[in-house]
Structures are given as structure tokens and as C-alpha cells.
C-alpha atoms as a PDB file:
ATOM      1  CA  UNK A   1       0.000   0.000   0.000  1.00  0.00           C
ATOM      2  CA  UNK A   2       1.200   3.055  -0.667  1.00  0.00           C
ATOM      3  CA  UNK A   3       1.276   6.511   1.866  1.00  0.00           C
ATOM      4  CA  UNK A   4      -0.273   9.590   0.256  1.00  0.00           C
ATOM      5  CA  UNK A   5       2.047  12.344  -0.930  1.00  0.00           C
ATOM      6  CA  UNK A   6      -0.199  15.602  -1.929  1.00  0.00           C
ATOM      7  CA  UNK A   7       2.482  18.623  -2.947  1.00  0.00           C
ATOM      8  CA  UNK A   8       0.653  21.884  -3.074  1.00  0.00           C
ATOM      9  CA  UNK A   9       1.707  22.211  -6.593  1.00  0.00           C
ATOM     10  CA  UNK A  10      -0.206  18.912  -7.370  1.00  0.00           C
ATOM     11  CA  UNK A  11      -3.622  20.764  -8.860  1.00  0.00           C
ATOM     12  CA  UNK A  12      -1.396  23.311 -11.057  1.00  0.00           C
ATOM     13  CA  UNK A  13       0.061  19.903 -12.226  1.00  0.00           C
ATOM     14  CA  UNK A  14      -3.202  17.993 -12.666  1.00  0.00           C
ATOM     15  CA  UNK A  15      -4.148  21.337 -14.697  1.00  0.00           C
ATOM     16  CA  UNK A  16      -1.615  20.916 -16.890  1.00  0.00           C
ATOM     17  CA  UNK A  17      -1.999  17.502 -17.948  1.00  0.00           C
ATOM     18  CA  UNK A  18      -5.325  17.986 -18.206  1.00  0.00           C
ATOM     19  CA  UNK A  19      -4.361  20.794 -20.823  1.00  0.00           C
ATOM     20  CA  UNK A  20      -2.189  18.241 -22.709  1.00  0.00           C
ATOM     21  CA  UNK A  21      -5.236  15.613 -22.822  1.00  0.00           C
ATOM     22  CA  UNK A  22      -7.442  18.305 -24.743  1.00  0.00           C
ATOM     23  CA  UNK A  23      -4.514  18.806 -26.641  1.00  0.00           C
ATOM     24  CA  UNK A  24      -4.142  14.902 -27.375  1.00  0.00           C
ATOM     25  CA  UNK A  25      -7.629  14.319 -28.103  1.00  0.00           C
ATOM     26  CA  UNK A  26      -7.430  17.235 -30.292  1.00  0.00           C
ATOM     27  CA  UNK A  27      -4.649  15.753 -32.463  1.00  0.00           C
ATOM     28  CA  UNK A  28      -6.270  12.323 -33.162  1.00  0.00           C
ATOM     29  CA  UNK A  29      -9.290  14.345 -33.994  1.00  0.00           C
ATOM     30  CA  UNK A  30      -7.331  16.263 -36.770  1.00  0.00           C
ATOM     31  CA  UNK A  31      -5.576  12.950 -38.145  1.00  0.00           C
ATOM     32  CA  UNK A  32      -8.558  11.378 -38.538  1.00  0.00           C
ATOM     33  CA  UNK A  33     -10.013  13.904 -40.247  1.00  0.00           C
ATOM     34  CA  UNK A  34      -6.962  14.385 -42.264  1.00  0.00           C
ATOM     35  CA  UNK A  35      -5.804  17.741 -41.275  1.00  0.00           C
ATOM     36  CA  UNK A  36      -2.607  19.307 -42.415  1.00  0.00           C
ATOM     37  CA  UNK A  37       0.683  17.918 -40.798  1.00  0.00           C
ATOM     38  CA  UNK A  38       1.573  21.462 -40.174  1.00  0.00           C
ATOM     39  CA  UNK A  39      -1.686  21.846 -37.877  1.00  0.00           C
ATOM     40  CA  UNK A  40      -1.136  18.212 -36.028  1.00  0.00           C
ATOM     41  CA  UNK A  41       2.473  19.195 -35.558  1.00  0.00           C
ATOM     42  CA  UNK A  42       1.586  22.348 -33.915  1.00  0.00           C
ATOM     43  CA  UNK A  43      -0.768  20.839 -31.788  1.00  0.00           C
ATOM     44  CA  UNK A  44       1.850  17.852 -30.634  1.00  0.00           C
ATOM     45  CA  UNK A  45       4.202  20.571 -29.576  1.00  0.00           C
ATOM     46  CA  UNK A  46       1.541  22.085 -27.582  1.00  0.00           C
ATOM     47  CA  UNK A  47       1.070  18.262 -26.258  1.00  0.00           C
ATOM     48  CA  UNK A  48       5.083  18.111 -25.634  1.00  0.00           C
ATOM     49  CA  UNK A  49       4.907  21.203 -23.848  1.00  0.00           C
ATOM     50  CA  UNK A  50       2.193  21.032 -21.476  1.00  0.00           C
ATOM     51  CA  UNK A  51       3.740  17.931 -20.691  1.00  0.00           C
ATOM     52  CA  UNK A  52       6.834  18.563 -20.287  1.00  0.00           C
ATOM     53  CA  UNK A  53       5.872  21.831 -17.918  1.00  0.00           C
ATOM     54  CA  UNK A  54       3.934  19.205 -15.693  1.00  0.00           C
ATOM     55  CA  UNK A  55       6.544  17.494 -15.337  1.00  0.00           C
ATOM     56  CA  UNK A  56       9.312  19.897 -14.226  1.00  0.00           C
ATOM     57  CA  UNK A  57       6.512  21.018 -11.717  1.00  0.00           C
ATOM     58  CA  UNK A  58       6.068  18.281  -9.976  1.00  0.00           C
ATOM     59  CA  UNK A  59      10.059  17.634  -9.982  1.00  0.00           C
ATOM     60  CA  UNK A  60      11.000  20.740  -9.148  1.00  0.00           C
ATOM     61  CA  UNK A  61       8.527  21.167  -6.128  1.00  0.00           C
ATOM     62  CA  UNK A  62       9.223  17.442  -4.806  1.00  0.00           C
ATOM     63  CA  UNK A  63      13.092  18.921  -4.839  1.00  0.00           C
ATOM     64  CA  UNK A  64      12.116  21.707  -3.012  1.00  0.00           C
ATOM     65  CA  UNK A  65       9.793  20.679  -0.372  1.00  0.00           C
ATOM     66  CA  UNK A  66      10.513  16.378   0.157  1.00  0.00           C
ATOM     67  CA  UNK A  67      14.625  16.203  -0.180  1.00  0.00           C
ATOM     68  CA  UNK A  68      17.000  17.042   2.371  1.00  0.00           C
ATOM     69  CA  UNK A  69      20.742  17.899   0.577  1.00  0.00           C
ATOM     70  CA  UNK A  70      22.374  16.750   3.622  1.00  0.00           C
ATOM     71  CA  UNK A  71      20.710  13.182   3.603  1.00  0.00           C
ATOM     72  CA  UNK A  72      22.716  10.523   1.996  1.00  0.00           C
ATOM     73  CA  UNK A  73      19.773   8.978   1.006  1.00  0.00           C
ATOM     74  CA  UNK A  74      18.324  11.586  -0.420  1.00  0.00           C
ATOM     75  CA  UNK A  75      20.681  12.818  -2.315  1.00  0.00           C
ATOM     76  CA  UNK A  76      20.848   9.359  -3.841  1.00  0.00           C
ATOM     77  CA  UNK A  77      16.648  10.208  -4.926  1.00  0.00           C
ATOM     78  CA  UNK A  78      17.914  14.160  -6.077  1.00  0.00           C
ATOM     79  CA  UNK A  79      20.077  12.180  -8.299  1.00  0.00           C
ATOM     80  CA  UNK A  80      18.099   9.870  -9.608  1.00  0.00           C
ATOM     81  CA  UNK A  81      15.261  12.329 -10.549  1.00  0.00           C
ATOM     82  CA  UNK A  82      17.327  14.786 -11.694  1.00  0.00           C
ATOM     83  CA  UNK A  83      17.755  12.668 -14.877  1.00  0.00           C
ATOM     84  CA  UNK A  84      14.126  13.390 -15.568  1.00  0.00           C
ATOM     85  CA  UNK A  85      14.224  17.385 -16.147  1.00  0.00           C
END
């Protein structure tokens, strides 16, 4: 089982993925309907983006409010997500 870990950050994240859903949906709507690449390529960057915002939000707060720099252990965890930004 595991213990809950809430951030305060976690709505602004759940926001933004929720952005990048529409944006998914959105997508697969235009392929199917055959929309220009240059359209569906916009619209995956916008995908990428939210995305990729969500998830150097949720890093960047764990960082900030869960590690302790002087704890061997987690400095081992800083390291390890670090490799995710």
C-alpha cells in the first residue's frame, strides 16, 4: 500500500496535464479527419509542452519541499530524478 504524498503544486500539475489531454484528443481528432501535418504538428508541440511543464513542476517542487541535501539517502533520490528534467 502506498502513503499519500499531496504537494501543493499537485492541482497546477493535474491542470496541466489535463491541458495536454485536450490537446491529445485534439490531435487524433485532426488525423482522422486528415488535417494538415503542419496543424497536427503544432498541436503535438503544444502536447510536448504542457507535458513537459507538468513534469518539471512536480520535480521541481518534490526537490524543493521532500529532499533534504544533507541526507545521503536523499541525495541518492535528487540524483536519480534529476535525470528526468
Amino acid at each position: 500500500m502506498t502513503k499519500s504524498h499531496t504537494h501543493a503544486s499537485h492541482p497546477k500539475v493535474v491542470s496541466r496535464l489535463k491541458r495536454a489531454e485536450g490537446h491529445l484528443r485534439s490531435v487524433i481528432a485532426m488525423i482522422e479527419e486528415g488535417r494538415p501535418c503542419l496543424d497536427v504538428a503544432q498541436q503535438l508541440q503544444a502536447v510536448e509542452s504542457a507535458i513537459r511543464n507538468a513534469k518539471q513542476e512536480l520535480i521541481h517542487d518534490h526537490m524543493d519541499h521532500c529532499l533534504d541535501a544533507d541526507d545521503s539517502q536523499d541525495r541518492s533520490e535528487l540524483k536519480a530524478i534529476s535525470r528526468y528534467l
